[in-house]
C-alpha atoms as a PDB file:
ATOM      1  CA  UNK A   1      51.794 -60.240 -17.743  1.00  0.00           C
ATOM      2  CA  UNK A   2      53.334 -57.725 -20.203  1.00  0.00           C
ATOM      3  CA  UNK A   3      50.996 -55.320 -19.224  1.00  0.00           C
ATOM      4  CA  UNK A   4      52.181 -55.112 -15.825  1.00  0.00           C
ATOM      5  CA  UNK A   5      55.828 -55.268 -16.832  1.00  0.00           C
ATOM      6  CA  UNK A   6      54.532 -52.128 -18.833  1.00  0.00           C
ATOM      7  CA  UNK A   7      53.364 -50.538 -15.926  1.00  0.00           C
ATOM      8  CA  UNK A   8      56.292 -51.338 -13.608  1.00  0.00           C
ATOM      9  CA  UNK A   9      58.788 -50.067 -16.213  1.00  0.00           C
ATOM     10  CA  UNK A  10      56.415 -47.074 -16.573  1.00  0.00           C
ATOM     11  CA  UNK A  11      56.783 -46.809 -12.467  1.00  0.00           C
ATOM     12  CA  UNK A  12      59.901 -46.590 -12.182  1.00  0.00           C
ATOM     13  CA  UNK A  13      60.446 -44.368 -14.965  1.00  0.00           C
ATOM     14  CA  UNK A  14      58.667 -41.320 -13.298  1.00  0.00           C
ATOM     15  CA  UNK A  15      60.253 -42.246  -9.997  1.00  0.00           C
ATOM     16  CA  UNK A  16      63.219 -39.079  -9.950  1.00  0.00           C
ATOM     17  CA  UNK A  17      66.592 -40.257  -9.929  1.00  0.00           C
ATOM     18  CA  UNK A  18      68.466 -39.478  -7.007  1.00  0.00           C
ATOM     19  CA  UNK A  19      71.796 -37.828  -7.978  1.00  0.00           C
ATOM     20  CA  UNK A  20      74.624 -36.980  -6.002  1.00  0.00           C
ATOM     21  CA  UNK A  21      74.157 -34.014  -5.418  1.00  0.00           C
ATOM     22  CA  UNK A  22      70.162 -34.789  -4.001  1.00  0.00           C
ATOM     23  CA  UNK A  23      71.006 -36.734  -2.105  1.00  0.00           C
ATOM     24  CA  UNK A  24      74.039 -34.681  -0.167  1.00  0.00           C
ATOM     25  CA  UNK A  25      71.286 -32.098   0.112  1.00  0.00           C
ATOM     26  CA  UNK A  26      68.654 -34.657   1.588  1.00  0.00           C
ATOM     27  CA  UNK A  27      70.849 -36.195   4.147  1.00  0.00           C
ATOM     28  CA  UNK A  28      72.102 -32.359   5.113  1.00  0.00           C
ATOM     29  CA  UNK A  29      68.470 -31.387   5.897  1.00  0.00           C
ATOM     30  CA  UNK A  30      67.806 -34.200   7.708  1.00  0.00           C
ATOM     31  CA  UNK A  31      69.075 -31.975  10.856  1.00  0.00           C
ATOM     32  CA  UNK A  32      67.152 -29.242  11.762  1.00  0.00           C
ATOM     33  CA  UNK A  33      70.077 -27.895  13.693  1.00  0.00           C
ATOM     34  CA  UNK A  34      71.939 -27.417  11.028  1.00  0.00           C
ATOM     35  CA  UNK A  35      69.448 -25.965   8.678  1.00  0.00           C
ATOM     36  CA  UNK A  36      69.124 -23.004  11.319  1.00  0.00           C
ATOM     37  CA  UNK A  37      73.081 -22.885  11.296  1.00  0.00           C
ATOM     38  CA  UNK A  38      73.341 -22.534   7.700  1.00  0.00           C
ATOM     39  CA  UNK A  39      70.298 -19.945   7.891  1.00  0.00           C
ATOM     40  CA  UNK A  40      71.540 -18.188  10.261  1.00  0.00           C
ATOM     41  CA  UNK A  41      75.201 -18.371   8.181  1.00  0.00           C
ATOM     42  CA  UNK A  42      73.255 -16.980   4.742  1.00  0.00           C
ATOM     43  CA  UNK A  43      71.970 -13.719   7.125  1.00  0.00           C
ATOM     44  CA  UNK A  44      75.091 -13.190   8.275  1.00  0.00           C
ATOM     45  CA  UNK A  45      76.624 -13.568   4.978  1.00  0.00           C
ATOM     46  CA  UNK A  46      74.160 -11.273   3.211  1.00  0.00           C
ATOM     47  CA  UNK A  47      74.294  -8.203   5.907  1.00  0.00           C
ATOM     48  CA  UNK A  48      77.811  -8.547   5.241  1.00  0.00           C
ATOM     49  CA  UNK A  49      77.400  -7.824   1.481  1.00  0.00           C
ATOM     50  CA  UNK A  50      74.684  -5.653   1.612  1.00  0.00           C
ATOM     51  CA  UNK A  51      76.692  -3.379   4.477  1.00  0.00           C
ATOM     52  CA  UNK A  52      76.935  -0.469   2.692  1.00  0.00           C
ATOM     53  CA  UNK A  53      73.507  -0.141   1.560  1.00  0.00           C
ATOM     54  CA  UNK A  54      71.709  -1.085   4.876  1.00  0.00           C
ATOM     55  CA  UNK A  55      74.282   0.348   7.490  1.00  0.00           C
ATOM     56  CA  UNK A  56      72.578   3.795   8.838  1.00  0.00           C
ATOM     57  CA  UNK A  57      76.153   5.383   8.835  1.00  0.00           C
ATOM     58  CA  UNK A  58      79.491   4.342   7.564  1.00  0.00           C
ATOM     59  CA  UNK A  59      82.034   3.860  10.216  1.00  0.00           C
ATOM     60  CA  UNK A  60      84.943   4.782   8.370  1.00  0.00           C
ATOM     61  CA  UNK A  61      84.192   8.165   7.361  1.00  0.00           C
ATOM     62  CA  UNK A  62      85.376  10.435   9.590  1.00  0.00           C
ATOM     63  CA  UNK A  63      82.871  13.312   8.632  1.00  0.00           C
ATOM     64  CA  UNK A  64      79.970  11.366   9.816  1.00  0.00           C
ATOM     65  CA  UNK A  65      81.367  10.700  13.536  1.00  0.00           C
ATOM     66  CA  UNK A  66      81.160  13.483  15.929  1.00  0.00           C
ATOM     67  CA  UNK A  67      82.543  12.960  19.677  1.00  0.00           C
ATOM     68  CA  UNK A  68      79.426  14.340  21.293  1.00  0.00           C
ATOM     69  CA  UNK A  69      77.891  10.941  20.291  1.00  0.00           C
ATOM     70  CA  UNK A  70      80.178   8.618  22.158  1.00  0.00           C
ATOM     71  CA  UNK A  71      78.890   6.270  24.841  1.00  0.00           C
ATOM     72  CA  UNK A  72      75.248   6.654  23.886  1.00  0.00           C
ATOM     73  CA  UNK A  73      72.990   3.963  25.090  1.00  0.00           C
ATOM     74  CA  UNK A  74      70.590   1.542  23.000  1.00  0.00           C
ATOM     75  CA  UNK A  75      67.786   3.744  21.509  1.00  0.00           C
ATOM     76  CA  UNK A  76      69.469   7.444  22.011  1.00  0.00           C
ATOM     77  CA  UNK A  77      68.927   9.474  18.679  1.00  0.00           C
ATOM     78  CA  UNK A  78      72.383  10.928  17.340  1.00  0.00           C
ATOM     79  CA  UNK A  79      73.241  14.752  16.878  1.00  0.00           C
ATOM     80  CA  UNK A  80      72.268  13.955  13.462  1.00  0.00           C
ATOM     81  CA  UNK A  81      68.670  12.695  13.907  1.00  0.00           C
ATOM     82  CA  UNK A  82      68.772   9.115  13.458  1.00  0.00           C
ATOM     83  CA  UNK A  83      68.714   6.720  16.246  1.00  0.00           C
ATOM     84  CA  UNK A  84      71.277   4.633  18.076  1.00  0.00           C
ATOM     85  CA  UNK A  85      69.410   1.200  17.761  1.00  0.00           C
ATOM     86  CA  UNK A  86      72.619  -0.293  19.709  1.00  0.00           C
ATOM     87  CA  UNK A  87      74.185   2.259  21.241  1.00  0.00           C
ATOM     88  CA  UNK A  88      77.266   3.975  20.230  1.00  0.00           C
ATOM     89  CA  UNK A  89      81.217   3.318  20.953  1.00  0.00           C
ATOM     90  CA  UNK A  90      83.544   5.876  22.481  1.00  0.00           C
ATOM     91  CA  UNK A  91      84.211   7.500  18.683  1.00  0.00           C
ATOM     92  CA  UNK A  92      80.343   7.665  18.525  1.00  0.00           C
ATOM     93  CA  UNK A  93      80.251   5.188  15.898  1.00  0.00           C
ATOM     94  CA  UNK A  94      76.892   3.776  15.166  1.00  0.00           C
ATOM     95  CA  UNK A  95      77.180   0.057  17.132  1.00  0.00           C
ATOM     96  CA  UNK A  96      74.917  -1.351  14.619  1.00  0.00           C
ATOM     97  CA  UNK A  97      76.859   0.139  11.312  1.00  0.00           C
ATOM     98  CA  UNK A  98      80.232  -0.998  13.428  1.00  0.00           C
ATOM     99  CA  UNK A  99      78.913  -4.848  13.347  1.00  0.00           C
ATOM    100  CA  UNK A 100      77.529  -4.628  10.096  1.00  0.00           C
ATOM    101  CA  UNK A 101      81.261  -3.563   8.621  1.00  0.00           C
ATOM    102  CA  UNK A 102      82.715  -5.374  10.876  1.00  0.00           C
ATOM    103  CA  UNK A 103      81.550  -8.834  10.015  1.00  0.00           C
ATOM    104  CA  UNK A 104      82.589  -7.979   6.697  1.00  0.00           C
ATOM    105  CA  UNK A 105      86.027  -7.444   7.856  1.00  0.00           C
ATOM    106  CA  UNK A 106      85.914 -10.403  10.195  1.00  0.00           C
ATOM    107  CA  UNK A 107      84.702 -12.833   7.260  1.00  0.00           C
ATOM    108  CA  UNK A 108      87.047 -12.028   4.404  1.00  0.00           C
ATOM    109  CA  UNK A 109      90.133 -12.758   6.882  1.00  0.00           C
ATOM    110  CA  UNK A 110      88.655 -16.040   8.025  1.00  0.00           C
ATOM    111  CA  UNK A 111      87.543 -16.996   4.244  1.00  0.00           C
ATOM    112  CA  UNK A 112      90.690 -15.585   2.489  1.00  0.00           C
ATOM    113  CA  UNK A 113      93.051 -16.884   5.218  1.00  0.00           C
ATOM    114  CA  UNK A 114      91.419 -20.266   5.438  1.00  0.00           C
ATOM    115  CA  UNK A 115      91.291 -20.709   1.432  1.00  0.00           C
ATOM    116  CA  UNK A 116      94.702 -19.512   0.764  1.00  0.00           C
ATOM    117  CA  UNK A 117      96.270 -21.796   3.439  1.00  0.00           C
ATOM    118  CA  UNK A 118      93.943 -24.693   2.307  1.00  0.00           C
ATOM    119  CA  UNK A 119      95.759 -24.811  -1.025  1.00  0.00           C
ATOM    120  CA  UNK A 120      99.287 -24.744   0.242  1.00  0.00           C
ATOM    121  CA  UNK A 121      98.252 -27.224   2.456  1.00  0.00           C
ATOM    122  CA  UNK A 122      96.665 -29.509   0.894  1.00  0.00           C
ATOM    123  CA  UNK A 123      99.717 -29.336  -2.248  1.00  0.00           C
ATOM    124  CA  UNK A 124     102.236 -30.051   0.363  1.00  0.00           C
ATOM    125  CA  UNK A 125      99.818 -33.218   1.701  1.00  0.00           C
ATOM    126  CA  UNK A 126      99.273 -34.808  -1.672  1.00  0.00           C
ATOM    127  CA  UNK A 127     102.987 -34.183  -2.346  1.00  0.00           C
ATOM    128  CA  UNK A 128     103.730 -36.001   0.673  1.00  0.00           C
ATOM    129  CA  UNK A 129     102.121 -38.797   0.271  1.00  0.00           C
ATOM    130  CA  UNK A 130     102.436 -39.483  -3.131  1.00  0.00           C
ATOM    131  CA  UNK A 131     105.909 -39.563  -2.928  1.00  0.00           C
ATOM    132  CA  UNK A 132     106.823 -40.836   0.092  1.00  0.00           C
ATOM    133  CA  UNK A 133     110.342 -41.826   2.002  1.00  0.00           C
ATOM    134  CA  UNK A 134     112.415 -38.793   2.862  1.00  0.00           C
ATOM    135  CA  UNK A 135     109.915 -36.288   1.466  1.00  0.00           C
ATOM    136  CA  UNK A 136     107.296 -37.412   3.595  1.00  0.00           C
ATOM    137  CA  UNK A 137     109.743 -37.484   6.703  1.00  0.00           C
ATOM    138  CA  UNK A 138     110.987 -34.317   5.880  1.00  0.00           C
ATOM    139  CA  UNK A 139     107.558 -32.274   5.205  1.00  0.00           C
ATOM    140  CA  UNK A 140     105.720 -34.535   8.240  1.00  0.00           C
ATOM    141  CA  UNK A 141     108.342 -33.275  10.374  1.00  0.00           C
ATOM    142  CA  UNK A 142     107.900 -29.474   9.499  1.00  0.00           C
ATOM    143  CA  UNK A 143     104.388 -30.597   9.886  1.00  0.00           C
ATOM    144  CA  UNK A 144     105.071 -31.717  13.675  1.00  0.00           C
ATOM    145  CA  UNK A 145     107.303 -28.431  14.433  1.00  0.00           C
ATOM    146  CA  UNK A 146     104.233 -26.206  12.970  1.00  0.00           C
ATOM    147  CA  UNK A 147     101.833 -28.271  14.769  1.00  0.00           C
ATOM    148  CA  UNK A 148     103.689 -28.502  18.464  1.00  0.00           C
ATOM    149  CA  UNK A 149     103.147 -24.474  18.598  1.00  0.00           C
ATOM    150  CA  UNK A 150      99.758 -22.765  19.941  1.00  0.00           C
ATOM    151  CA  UNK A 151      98.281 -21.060  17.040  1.00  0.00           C
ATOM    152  CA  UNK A 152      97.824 -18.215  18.653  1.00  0.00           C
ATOM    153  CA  UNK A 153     101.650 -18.208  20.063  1.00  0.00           C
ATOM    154  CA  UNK A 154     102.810 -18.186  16.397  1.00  0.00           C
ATOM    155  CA  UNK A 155     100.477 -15.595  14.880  1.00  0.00           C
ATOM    156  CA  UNK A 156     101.743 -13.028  17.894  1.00  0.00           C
ATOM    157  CA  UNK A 157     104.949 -13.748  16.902  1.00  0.00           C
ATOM    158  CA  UNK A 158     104.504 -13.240  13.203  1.00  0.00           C
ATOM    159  CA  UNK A 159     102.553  -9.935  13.662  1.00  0.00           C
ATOM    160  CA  UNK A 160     104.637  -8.415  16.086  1.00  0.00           C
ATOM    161  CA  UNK A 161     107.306  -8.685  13.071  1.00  0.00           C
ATOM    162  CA  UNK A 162     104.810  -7.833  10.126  1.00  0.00           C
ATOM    163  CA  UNK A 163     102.826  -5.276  12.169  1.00  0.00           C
ATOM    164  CA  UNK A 164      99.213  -4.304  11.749  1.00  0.00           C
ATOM    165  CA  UNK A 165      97.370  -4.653   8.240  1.00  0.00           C
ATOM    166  CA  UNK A 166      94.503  -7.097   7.048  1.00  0.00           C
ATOM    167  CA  UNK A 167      97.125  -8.784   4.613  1.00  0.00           C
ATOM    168  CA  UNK A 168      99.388  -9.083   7.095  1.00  0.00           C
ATOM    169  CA  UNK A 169      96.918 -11.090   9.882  1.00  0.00           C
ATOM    170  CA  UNK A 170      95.954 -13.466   6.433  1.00  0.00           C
ATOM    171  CA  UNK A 171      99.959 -13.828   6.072  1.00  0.00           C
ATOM    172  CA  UNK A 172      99.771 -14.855  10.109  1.00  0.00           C
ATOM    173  CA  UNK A 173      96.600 -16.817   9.971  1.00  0.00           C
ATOM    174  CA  UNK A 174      97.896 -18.918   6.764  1.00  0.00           C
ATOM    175  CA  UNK A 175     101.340 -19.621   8.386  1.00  0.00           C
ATOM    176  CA  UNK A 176      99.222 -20.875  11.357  1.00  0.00           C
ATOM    177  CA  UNK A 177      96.348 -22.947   9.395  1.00  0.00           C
ATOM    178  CA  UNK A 178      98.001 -24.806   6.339  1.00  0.00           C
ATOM    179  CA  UNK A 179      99.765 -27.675   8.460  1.00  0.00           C
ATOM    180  CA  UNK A 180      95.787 -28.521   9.507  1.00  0.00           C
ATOM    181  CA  UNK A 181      95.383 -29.376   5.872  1.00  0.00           C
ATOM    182  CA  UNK A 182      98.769 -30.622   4.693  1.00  0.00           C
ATOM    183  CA  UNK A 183      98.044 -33.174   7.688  1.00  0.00           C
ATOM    184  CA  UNK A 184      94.367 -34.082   6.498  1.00  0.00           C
ATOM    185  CA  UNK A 185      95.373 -34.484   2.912  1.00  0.00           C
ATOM    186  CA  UNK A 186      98.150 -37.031   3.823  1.00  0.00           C
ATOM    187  CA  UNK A 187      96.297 -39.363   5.589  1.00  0.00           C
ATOM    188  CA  UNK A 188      93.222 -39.647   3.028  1.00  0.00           C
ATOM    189  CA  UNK A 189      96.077 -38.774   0.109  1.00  0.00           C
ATOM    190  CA  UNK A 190      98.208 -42.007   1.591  1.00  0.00           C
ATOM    191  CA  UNK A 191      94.908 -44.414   1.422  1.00  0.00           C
ATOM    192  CA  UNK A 192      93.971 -43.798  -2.195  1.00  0.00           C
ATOM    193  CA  UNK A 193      97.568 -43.701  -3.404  1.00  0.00           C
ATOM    194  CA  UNK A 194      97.538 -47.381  -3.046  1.00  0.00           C
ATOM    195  CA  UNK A 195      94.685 -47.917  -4.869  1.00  0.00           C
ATOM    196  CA  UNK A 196      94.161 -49.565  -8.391  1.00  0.00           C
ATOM    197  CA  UNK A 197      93.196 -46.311 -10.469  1.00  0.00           C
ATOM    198  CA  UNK A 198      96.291 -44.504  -9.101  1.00  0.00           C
ATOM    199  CA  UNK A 199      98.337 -47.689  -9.967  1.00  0.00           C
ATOM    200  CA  UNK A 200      96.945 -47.824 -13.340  1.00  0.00           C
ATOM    201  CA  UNK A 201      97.438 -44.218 -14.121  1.00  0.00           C
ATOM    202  CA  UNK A 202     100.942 -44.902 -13.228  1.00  0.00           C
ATOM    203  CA  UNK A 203     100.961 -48.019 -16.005  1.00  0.00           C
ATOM    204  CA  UNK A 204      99.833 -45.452 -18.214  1.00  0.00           C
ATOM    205  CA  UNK A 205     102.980 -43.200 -17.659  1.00  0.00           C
ATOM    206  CA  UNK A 206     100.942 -40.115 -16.710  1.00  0.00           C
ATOM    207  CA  UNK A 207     102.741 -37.496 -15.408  1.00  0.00           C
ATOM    208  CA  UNK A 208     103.013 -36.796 -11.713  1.00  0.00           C
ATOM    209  CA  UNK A 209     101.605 -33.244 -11.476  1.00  0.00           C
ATOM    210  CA  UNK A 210      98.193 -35.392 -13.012  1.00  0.00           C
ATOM    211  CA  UNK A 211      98.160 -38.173 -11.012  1.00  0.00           C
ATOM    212  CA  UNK A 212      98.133 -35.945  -7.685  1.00  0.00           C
ATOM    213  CA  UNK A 213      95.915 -33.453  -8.813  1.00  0.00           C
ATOM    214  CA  UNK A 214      93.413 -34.838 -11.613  1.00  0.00           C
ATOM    215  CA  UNK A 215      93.422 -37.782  -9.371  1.00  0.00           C
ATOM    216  CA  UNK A 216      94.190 -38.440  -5.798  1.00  0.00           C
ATOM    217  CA  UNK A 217      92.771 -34.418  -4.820  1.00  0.00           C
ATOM    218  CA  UNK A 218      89.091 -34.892  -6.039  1.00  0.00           C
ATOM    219  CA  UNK A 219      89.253 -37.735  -3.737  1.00  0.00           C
ATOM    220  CA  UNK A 220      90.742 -35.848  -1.223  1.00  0.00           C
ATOM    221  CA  UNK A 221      87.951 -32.957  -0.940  1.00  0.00           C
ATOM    222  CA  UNK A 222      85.376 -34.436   1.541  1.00  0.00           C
ATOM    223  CA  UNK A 223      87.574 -34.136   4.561  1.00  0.00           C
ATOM    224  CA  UNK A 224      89.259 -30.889   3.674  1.00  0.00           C
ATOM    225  CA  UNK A 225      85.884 -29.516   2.797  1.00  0.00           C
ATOM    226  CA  UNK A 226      84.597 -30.251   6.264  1.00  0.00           C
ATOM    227  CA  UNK A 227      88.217 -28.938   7.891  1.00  0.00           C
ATOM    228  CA  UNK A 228      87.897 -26.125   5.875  1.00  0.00           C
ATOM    229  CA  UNK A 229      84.597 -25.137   6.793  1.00  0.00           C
ATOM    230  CA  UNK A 230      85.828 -25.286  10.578  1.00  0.00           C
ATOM    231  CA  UNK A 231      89.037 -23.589  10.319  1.00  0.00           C
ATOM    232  CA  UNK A 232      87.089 -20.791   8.452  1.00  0.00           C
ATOM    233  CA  UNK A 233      85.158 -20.119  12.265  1.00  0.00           C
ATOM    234  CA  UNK A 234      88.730 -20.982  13.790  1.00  0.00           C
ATOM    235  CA  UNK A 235      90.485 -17.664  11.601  1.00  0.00           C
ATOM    236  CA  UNK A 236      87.509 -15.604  12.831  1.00  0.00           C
ATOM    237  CA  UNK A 237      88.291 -16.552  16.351  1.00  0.00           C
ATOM    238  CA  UNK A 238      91.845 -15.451  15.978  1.00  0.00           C
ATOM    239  CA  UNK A 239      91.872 -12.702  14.343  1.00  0.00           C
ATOM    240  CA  UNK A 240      88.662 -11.425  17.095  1.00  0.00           C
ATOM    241  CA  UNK A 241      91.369 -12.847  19.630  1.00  0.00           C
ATOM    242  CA  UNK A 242      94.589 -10.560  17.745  1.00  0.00           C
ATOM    243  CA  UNK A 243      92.735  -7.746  17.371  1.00  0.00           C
ATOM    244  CA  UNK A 244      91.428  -7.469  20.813  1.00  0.00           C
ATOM    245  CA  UNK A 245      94.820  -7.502  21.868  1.00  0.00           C
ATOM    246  CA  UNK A 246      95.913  -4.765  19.645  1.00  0.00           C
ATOM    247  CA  UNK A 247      97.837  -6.199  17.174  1.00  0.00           C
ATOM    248  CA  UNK A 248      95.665  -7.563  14.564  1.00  0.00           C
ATOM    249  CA  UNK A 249      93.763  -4.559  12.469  1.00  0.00           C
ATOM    250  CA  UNK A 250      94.361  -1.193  12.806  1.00  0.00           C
ATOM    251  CA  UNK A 251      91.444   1.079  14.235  1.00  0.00           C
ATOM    252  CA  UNK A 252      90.346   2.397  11.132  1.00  0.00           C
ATOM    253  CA  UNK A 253      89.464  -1.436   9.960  1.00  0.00           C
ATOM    254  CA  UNK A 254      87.038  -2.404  12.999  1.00  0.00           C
ATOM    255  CA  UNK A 255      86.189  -6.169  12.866  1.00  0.00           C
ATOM    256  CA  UNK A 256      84.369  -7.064  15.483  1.00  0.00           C
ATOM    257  CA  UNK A 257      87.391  -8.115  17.650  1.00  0.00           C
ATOM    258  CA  UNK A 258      88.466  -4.420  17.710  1.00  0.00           C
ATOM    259  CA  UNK A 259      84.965  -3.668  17.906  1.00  0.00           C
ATOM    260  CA  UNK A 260      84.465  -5.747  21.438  1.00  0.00           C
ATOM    261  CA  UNK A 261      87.998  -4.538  22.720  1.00  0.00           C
ATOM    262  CA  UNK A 262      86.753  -0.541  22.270  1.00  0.00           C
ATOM    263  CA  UNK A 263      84.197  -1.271  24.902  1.00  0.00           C
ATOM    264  CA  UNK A 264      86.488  -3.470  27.173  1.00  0.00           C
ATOM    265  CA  UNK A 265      87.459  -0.483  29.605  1.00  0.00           C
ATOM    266  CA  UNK A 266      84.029   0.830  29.379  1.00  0.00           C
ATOM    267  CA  UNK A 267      82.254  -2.914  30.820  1.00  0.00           C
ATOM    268  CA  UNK A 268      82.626  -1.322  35.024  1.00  0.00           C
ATOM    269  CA  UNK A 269      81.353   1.367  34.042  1.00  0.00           C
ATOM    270  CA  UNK A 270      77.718   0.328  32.539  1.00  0.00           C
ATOM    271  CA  UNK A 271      78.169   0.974  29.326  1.00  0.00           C
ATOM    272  CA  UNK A 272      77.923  -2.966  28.265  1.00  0.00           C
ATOM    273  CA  UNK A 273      76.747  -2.484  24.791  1.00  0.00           C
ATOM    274  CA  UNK A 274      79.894  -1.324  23.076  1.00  0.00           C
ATOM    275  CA  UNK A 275      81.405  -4.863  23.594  1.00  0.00           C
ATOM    276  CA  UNK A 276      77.943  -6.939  24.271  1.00  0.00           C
ATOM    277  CA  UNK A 277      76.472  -6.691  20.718  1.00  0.00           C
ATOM    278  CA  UNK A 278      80.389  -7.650  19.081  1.00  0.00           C
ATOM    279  CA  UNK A 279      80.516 -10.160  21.101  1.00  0.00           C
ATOM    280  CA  UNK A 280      76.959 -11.591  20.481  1.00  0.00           C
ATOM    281  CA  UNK A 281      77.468 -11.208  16.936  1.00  0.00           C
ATOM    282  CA  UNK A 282      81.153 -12.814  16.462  1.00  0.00           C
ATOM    283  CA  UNK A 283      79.417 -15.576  18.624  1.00  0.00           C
ATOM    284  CA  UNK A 284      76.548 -16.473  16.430  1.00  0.00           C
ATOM    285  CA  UNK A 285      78.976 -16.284  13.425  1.00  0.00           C
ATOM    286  CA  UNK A 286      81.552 -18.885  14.861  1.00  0.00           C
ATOM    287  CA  UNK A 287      78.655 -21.080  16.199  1.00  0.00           C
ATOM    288  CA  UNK A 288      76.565 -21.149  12.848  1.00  0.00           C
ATOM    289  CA  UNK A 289      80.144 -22.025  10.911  1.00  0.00           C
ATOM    290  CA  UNK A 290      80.717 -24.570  12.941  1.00  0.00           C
ATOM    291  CA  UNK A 291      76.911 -26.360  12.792  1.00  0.00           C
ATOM    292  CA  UNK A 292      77.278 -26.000   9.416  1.00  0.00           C
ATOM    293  CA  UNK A 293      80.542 -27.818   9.195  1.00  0.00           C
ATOM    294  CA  UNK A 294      79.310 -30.624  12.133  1.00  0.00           C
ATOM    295  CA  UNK A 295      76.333 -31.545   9.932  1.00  0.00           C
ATOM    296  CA  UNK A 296      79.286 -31.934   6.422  1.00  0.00           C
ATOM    297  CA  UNK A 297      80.624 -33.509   8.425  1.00  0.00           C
ATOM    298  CA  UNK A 298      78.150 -36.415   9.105  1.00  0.00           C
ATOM    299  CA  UNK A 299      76.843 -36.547   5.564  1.00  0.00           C
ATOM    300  CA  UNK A 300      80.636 -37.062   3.634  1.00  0.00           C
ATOM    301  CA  UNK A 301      81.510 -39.541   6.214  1.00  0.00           C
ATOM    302  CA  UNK A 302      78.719 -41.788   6.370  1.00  0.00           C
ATOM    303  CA  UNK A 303      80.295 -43.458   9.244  1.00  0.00           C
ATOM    304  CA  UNK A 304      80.211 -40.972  12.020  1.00  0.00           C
ATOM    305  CA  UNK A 305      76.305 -40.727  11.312  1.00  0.00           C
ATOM    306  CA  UNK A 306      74.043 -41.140  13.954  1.00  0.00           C
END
């Protein structure tokens, strides 16, 4: 009998113990969908870094562009000797150097925009709810106002004021994105404040600047990691959407929104690929973002699994 209580003890102590953080990871790859999103997401990520070293020309310098190259098709070789693997634009920049800077462009926006405005947002949400009465009228109801407005409606209106600049579409994306997250924050923020640990850090006399951010906010991260993840793909969209209307970047920053409006006038006229290879790539950006953040969302809420 002790022998086999040896043996089970001995069992179980080889069996691995599944932490946390094994077992996010085992019910993330459970879908093979969003393994291939967050593939697809690491390429994407890693031409964007490595975009300098890999691009055959450098779109912003203005000594390696020469006019006589504009409008070349897929496969045409350059004045300088190297081939147009994607064609050219109307400046005769390189299509495939344009979408390799340009999804650099297009993913610091959407990162820094969505980061900055997901921690004003989610301050003003634990604030909210932690204190409650008039300050959670008053900041709920700026919430609403922000809210009622398109997004896109408000960031027009902000940049035709601030004008053209990266900074200034992050300024215009963050005004548009943190009521998202101020929102989110307050509803999980208002469920845990009534909890016991929150009422016994109170007994305690802690201050309030602890309780709502040593406390209530780590409990708060699963949903705004998951609406973060989303309204990363969501900044991308808009600032493609701005800058195709002219008002986002300037020309000499070409994300792939300018990138698919350069070829816009050119689409009659055959020469697709100056807006067709943008296009696909801001589309398999936004679509492997968002697998990504439909499968986080599954495994932190264990109730909208399948």
């Amino acid at each position: 009998m002790a022998s086999v209580i040896e043996r089970d003890a001995t069992t179980e102590a080889a069996l691995p113990v599944e932490t946390p953080f094994r077992r996010f990871v085992g019910d993330f790859v459970r879908s093979r969908v969003a393994v291939f999103g967050l593939a697809l997401l690491c390429m994407i990520l890693l031409i964007a870094v490595a975009a300098p070293w890999i691009s055959p020309q450098n779109p912003y310098d203005l000594r390696q562009l020469d006019i006589l190259d504009g409008r070349m098709p897929p496969g045409t070789a350059s004045m300088s000797g190297y081939t147009f693997v994607l064609g050219s634009d109307d400046q005769g920049r390189d299509m495939l150097s344009g979408i390799f800077y340009g999804l650099r462009i297009s993913l610091i926006v959407g990162v820094m925009s969505a980061a900055i405005a997901l921690v004003a947002g989610s301050a003003v949400g634990l604030i909210a709810a932690y204190f409650g009465g008039r300050v959670d009228s008053l900041i709920m109801r700026v919430v609403d106002i922000q809210l009622s407005f398109p997004a896109i409606l408000l960031a027009l209106i902000l940049l035709s004021i601030l004008g053209q600049g990266m900074w200034k579409i992050i300024l215009a994306l963050v005004t548009v994105q943190w009521a998202y997250y101020a929102r989110t924050v307050r509803g999980t923020a208002l469920v845990e404040r009534r909890k016991e640990y929150v009422e016994a850090a109170r007994c305690l006399a802690l201050s309030h600047a602890r309780i709502v951010f040593r406390h209530l906010l780590p409990n708060c991260l699963p949903p705004l990691i998951v609406v973060g993840t989303v309204q990363v793909a969501h900044a991308i969209a808009l600032e493609a959407t701005l800058s195709f209307l002219g008002i986002g970047l300037p020309i000499t920053e070409p994300s792939l929104g300018l990138l698919i409006a350069n070829g816009f006038e050119y689409l009659l006229s055959g020469k697709y690929w100056i807006s067709f290879f943008p296009g696909i790539a801001l589309l398999l950006t936004i679509v492997s973002i968002n697998l990504v953040g439909d499968q986080l969302r599954d495994v932190l809420n264990p109730r909208l699994q399948h």
